[in-house]
Protein backbone atom coordinates (compact mmCIF):
# COMPACT_ATOMS: atom_id res chain seq x y z
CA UNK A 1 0.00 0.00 0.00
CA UNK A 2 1.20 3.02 -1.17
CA UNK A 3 0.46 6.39 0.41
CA UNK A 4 -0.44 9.21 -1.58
CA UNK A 5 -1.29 13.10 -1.08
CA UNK A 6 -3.61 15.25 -2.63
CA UNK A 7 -3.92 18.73 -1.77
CA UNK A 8 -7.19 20.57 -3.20
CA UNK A 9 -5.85 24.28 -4.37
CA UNK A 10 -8.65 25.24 -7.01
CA UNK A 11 -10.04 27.78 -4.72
CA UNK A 12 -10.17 31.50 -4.92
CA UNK A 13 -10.70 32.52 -1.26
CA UNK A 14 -12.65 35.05 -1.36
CA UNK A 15 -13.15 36.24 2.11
CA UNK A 16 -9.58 37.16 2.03
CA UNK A 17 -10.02 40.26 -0.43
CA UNK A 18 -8.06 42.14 -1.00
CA UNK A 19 -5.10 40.49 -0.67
CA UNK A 20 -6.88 37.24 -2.50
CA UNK A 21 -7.31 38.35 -5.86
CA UNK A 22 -7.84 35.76 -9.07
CA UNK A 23 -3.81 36.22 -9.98
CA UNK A 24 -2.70 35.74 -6.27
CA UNK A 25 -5.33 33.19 -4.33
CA UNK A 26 -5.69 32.83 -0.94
CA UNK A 27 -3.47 29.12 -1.27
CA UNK A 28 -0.34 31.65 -2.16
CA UNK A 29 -0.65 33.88 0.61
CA UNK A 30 2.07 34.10 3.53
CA UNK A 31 -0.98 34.91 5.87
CA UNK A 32 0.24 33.35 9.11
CA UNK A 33 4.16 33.88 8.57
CA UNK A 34 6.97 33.64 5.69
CA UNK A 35 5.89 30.51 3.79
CA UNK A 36 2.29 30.03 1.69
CA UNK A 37 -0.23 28.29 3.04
CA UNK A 38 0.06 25.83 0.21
CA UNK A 39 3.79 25.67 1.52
CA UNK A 40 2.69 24.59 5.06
CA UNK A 41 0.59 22.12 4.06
CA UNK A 42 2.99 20.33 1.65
CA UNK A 43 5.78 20.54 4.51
CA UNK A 44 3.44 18.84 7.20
CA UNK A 45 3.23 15.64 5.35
CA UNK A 46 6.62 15.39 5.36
CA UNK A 47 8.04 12.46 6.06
CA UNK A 48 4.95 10.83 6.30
CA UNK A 49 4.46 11.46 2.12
CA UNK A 50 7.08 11.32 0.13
CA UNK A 51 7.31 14.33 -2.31
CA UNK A 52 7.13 11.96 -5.37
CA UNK A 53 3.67 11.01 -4.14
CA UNK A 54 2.30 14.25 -3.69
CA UNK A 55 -0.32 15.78 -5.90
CA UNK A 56 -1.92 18.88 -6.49
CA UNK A 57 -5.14 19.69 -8.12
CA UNK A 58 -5.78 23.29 -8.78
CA UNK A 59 -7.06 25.37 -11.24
CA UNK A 60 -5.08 25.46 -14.75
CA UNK A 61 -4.32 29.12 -14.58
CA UNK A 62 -2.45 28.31 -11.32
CA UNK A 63 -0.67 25.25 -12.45
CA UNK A 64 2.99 27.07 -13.12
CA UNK A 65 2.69 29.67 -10.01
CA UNK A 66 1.85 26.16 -7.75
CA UNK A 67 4.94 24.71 -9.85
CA UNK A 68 7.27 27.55 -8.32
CA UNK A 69 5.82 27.72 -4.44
CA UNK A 70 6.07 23.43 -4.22
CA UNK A 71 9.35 22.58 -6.54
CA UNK A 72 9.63 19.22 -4.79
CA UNK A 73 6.53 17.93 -6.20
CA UNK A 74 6.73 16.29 -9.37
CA UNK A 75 5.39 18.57 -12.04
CA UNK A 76 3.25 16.02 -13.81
CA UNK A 77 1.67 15.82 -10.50
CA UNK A 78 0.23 19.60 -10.53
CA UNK A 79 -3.24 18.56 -12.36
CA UNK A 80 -5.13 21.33 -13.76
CA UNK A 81 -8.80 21.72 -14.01
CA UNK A 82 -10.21 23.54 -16.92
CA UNK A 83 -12.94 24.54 -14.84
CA UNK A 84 -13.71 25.05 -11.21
CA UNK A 85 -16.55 22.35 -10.28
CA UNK A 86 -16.51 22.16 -6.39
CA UNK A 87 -14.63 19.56 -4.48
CA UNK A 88 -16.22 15.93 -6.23
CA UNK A 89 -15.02 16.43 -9.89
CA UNK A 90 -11.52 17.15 -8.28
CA UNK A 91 -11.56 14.43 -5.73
CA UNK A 92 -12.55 11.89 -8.67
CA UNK A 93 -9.52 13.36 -11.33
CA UNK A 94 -7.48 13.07 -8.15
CA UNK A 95 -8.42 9.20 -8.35
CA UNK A 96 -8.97 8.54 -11.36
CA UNK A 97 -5.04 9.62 -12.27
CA UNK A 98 -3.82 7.91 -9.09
CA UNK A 99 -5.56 4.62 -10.15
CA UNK A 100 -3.69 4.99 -13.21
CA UNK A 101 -0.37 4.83 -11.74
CA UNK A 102 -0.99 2.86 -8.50
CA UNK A 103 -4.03 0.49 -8.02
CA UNK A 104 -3.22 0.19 -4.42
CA UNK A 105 -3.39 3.70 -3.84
CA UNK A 106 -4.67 4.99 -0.62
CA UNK A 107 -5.27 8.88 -0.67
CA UNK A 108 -4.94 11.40 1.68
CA UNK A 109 -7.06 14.14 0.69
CA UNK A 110 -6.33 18.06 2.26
CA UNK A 111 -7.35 21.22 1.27
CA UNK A 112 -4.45 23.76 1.23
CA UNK A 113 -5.29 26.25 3.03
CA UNK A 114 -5.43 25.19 6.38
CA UNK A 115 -3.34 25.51 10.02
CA UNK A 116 -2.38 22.97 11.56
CA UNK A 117 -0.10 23.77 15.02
CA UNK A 118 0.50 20.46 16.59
CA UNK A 119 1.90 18.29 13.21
CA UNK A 120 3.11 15.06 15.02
CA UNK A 121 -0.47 14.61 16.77
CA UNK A 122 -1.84 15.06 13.27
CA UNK A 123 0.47 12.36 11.81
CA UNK A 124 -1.17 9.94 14.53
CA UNK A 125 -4.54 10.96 13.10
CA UNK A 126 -3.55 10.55 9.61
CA UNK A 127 -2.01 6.77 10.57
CA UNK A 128 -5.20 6.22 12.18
CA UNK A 129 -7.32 7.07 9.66
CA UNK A 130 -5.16 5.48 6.70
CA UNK A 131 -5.45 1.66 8.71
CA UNK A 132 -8.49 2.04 8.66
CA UNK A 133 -9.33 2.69 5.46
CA UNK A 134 -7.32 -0.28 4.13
CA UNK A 135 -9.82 -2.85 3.04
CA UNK A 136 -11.72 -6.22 5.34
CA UNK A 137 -13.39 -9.01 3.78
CA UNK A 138 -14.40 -8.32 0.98
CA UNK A 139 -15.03 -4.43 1.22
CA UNK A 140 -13.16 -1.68 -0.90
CA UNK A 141 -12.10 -0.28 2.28
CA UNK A 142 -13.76 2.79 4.37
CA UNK A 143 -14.21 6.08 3.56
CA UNK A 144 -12.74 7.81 6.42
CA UNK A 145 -12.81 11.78 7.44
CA UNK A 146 -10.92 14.04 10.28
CA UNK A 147 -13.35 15.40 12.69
CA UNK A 148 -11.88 18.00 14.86
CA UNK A 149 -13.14 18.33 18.95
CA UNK A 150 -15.63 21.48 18.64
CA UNK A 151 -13.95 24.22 21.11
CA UNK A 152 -16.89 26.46 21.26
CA UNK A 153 -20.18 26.92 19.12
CA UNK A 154 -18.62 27.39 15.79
CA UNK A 155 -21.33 28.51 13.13
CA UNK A 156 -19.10 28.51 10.00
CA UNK A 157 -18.55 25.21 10.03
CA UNK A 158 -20.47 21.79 9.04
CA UNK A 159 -20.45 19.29 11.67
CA UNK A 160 -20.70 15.43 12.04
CA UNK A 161 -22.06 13.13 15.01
CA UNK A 162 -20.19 9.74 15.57
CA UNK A 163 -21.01 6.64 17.34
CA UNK A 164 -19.11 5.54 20.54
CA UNK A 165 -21.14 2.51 20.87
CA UNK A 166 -22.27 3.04 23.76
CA UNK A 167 -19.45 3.85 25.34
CA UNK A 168 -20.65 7.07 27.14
CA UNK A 169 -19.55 10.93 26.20
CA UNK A 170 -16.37 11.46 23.75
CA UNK A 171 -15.20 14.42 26.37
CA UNK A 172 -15.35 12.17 28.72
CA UNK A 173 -14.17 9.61 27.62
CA UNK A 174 -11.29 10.56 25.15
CA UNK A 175 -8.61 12.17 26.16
CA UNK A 176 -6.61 14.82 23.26
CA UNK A 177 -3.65 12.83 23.48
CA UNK A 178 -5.65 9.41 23.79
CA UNK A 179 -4.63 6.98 20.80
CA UNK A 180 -7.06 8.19 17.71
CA UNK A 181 -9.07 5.29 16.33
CA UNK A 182 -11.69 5.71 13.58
CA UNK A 183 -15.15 5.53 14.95
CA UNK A 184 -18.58 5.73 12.84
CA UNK A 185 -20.53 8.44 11.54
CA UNK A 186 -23.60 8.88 12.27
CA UNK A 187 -25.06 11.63 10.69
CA UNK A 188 -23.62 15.33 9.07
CA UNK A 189 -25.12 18.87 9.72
CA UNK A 190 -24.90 21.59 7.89
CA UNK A 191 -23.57 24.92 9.35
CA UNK A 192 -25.63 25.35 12.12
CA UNK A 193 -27.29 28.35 14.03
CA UNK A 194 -25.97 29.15 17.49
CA UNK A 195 -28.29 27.68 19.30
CA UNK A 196 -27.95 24.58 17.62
CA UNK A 197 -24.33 24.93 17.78
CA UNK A 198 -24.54 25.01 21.66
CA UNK A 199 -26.61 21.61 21.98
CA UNK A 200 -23.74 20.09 19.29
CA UNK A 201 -21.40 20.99 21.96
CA UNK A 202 -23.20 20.19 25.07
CA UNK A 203 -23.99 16.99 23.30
CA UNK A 204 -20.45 15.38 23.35
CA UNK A 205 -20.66 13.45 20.78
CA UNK A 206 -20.21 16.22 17.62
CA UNK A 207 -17.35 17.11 15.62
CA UNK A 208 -16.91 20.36 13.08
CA UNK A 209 -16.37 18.67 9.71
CA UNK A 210 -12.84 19.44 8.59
CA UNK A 211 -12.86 18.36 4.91
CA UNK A 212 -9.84 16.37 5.21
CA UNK A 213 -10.67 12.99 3.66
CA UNK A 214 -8.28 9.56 3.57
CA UNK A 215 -9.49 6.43 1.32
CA UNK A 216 -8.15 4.39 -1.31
CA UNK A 217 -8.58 5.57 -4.72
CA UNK A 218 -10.66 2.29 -6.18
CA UNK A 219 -12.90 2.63 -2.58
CA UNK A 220 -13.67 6.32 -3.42
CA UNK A 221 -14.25 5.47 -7.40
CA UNK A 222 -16.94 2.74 -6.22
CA UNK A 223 -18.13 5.02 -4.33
CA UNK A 224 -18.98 7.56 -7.69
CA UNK A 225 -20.26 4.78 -9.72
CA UNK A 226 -22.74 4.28 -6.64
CA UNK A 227 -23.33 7.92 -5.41
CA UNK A 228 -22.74 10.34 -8.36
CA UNK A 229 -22.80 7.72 -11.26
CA UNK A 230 -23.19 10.73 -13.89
CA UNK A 231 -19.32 12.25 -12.53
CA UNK A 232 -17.80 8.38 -12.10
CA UNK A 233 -19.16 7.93 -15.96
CA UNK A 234 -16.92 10.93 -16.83
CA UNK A 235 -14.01 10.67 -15.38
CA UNK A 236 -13.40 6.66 -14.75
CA UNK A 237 -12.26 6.51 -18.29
CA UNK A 238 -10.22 8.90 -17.26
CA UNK A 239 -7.63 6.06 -16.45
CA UNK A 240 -7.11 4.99 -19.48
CA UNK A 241 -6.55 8.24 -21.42
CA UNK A 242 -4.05 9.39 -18.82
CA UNK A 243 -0.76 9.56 -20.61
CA UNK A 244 -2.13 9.36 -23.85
CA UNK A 245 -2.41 12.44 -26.85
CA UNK A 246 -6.02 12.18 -26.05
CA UNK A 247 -5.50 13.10 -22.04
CA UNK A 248 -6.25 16.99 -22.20
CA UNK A 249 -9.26 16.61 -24.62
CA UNK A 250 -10.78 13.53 -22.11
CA UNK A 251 -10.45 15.93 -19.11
CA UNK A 252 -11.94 18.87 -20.87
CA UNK A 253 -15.28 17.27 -21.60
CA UNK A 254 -15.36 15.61 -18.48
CA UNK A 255 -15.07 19.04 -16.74
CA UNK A 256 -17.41 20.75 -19.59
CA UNK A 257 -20.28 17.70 -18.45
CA UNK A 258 -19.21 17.62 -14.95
CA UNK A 259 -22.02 18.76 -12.46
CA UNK A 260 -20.94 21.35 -9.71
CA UNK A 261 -21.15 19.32 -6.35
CA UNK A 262 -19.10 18.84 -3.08
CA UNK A 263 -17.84 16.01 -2.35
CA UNK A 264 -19.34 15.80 1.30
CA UNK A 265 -23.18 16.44 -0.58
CA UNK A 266 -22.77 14.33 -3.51
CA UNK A 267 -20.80 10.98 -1.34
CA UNK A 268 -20.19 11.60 2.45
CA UNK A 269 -23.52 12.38 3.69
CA UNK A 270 -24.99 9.54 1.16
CA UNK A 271 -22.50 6.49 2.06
CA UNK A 272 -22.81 3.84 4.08
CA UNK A 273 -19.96 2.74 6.68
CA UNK A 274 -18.22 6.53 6.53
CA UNK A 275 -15.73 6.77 9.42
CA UNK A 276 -14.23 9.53 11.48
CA UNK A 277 -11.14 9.90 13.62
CA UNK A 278 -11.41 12.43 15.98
CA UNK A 279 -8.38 14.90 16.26
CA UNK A 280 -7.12 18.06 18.34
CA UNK A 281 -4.04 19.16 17.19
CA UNK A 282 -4.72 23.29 17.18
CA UNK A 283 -6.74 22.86 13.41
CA UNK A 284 -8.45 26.09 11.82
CA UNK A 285 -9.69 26.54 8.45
CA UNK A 286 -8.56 29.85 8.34
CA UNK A 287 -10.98 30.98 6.41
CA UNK A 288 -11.61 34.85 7.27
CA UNK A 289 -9.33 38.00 8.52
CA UNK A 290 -11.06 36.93 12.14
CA UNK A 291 -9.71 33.63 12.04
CA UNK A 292 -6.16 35.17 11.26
CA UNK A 293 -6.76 37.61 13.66
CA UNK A 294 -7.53 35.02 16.30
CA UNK A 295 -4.62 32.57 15.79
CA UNK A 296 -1.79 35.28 15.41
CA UNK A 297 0.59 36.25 18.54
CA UNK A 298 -1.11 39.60 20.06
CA UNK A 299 -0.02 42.38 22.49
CA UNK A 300 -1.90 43.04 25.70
CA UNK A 301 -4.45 44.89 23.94
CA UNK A 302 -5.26 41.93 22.26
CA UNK A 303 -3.93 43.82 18.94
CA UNK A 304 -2.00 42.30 15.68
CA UNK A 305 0.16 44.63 13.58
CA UNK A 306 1.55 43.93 10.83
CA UNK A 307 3.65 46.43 8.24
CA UNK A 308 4.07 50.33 9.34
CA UNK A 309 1.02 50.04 11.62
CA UNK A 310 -0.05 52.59 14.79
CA UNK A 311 -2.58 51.86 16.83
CA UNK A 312 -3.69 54.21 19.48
CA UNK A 313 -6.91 53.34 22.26
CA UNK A 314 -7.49 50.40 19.78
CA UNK A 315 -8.54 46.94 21.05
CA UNK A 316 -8.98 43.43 19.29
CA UNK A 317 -8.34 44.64 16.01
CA UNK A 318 -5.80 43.33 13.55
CA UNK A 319 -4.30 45.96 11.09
CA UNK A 320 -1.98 45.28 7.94
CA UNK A 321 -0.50 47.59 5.45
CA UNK A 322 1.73 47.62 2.70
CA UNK A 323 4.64 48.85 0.75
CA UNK A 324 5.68 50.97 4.03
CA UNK A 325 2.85 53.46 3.80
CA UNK A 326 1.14 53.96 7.13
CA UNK A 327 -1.45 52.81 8.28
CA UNK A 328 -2.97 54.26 11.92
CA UNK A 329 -6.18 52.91 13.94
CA UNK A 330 -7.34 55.64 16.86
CA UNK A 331 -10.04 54.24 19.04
CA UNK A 332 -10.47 51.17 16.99
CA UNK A 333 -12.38 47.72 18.76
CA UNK A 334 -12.69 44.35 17.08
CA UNK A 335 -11.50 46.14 13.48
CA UNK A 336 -9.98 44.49 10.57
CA UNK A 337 -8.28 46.81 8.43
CA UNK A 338 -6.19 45.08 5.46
CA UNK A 339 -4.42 47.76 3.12
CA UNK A 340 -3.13 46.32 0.40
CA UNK A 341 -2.18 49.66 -2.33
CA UNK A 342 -4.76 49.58 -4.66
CA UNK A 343 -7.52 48.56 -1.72
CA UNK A 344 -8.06 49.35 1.83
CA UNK A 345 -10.69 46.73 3.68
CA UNK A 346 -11.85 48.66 7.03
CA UNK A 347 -14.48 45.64 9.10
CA UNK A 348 -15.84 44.34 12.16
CA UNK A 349 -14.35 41.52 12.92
CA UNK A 350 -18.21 39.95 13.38
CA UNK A 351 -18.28 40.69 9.74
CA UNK A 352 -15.72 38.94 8.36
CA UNK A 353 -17.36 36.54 6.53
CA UNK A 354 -19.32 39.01 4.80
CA UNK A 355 -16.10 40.28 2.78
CA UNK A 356 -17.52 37.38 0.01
CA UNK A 357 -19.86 39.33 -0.65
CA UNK A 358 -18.19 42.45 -1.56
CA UNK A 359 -16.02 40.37 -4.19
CA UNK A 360 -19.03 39.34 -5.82
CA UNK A 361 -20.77 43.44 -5.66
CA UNK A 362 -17.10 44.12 -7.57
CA UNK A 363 -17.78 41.01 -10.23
CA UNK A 364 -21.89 42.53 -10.41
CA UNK A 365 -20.66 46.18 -11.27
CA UNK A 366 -17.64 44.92 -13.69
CA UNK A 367 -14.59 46.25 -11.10
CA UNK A 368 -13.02 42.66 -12.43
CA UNK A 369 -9.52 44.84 -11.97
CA UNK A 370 -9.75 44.83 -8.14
CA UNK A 371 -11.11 41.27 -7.90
């Protein structure tokens, strides 16, 4: 059994305008120090994936700029997709190629964007979660998922219940640096309100969906053919035309046919015998100014500066300019302000998911130049 890596960079990441822009995603940004996040997430799997079984899938406009920030992956394994259509039709390209090359290949599957603080408790997840997906009997082998211990009443994200069998409460039960084992699912939720965030939590036995994925690539094909048969019709034959003149074509009107779906909607929430190891190893999606706001180091004021930054009577805020112009924040609380030259973001940090939205008022009124 060979163990493969497949980070998912096709996204755009919008709530982190303006710095994210279409030329420069959110994957390529040194948000939370020197290196990408695309950087960070190829150097945690190390040494538990070898480079020469890493892959990428992003969009084809990024293939050469992922190329240059992740030299040690092979560059035949940088897949480009034509098209963006949601996290399914790049999970099954992701298999489809790795089938090609390795029939015994188990995949784990990561977005790139994410933090993870504490790598060699994730590496005990991963190992968890990789035994058991191998195959028993005569299954293909589970499909397996990270679930991370819910710290508060998170709204942004989708969460998952799991069956102790009986044993009693997973806070009580399971210690953070307990060996992880893979344990069923029971059910998913969708991004919950807070009140139904706070009876997740009081519950004990939820866990926010993380979107990090491990099975083998013939258990996750079956899994199209029985789940999303229209996307395994297009892109199972996919194996053979890898390699051949015919490969780009094949790809291209299996992305032009392709249906946009998640992977969690179109398989996870449908299929039977879906497992989950639970982890806590200091995970966050990162997916807002807030969130970088909240994980940075801060001064006593609860303040993060970064660039020629002043802050006077300011509180909770995080401030960033650029190119050494100034930026100051005078009886500021909870503020993001992101100055990036062309674009100056000024929000409440309770607001930071909202910044989506502004990208697509820009795309609406044809300001494509500041997207």
């Amino acid at each position: 059994m060979a163990l493969h890596a497949v980070i998912m960079a096709g996204g755009v990441g919008s709530r982190f305008w303006p710095r994210s822009r279409r030329s420069t995603p959110k994957q390529f940004l040194d948000v939370l120090g020197d290196a990408s996040l695309i950087q960070n997430t190829f150097a945690r799997l190390q040494p538990l994936v070898e480079p020469k079984n890493v892959w990428v899938v992003t969009h084809a406009d990024y293939v050469e700029t992922t190329r240059q920030h992740l030299p040690a992956v092979p560059a035949d394994h940088v897949l480009g997709e034509p098209v963006a259509r949601n996290t399914a039709p790049c999970v099954a390209l992701a298999a489809a190629r790795l089938l090609a090359e390795d029939p015994d290949a188990t995949m784990v599957v990561l977005p790139a964007d994410h933090l993870i603080a504490n790598v060699g408790r994730f590496h005990q997840v991963l190992e968890a979660a990789v035994a058991a997906a191998q195959p028993g009997g005569d299954g293909p082998g589970a499909l397996v998922t990270i679930g991370i211990r819910p710290t508060h009443p998170e709204t942004g994200y989708g969460y998952l219940q799991y069956d102790l069998e009986g044993d009693g409460r997973p806070g009580d039960l399971i210690p953070d640096d307990a060996a992880p084992q893979a344990y069923p699912v029971l059910t998913f939720a969708e991004k919950p309100d807070l009140p139904t965030a706070e009876r997740f939590l009081d519950a004990g036995d939820f866990l926010w969906n993380s979107g990090m994925f491990i099975w083998r690539a013939d258990a996750i094909l079956a899994a199209f053919e029985r789940y999303l048969p229209k996307v395994w019709r297009l892109f199972a034959p996919l194996v053979e035309a890898f390699g051949t003149d015919g490969e780009a074509a094949a790809i291209a009107e299996a992305y032009e046919r392709a249906p946009k779906i998640s992977i969690d909607y179109g398989i996870m929430e449908q299929a039977d015998g879906v497992m989950v190891v639970p982890g806590a190893f200091g995970w966050s999606d990162v997916g807002d100014w807030r969130a970088v706001h909240d994980i940075a180091d801060k001064d006593e004021a609860g303040n993060r500066a970064e660039g020629t930054v002043i802050l006077q009577d300011t509180a909770r805020s995080y401030a960033r300019s650029s190119d050494g112009r100034l930026l100051v924040l005078v009886g500021m609380t909870d503020a993001l302000v992101v100055d990036t030259g062309d674009a100056v973001l000024v929000c409440h940090r309770d607001q930071a998911q909202k910044v989506k939205d502004v990208v697509d008022f820009l795309g609406v009124h044809g300001m494509d130049g500041y997207m």
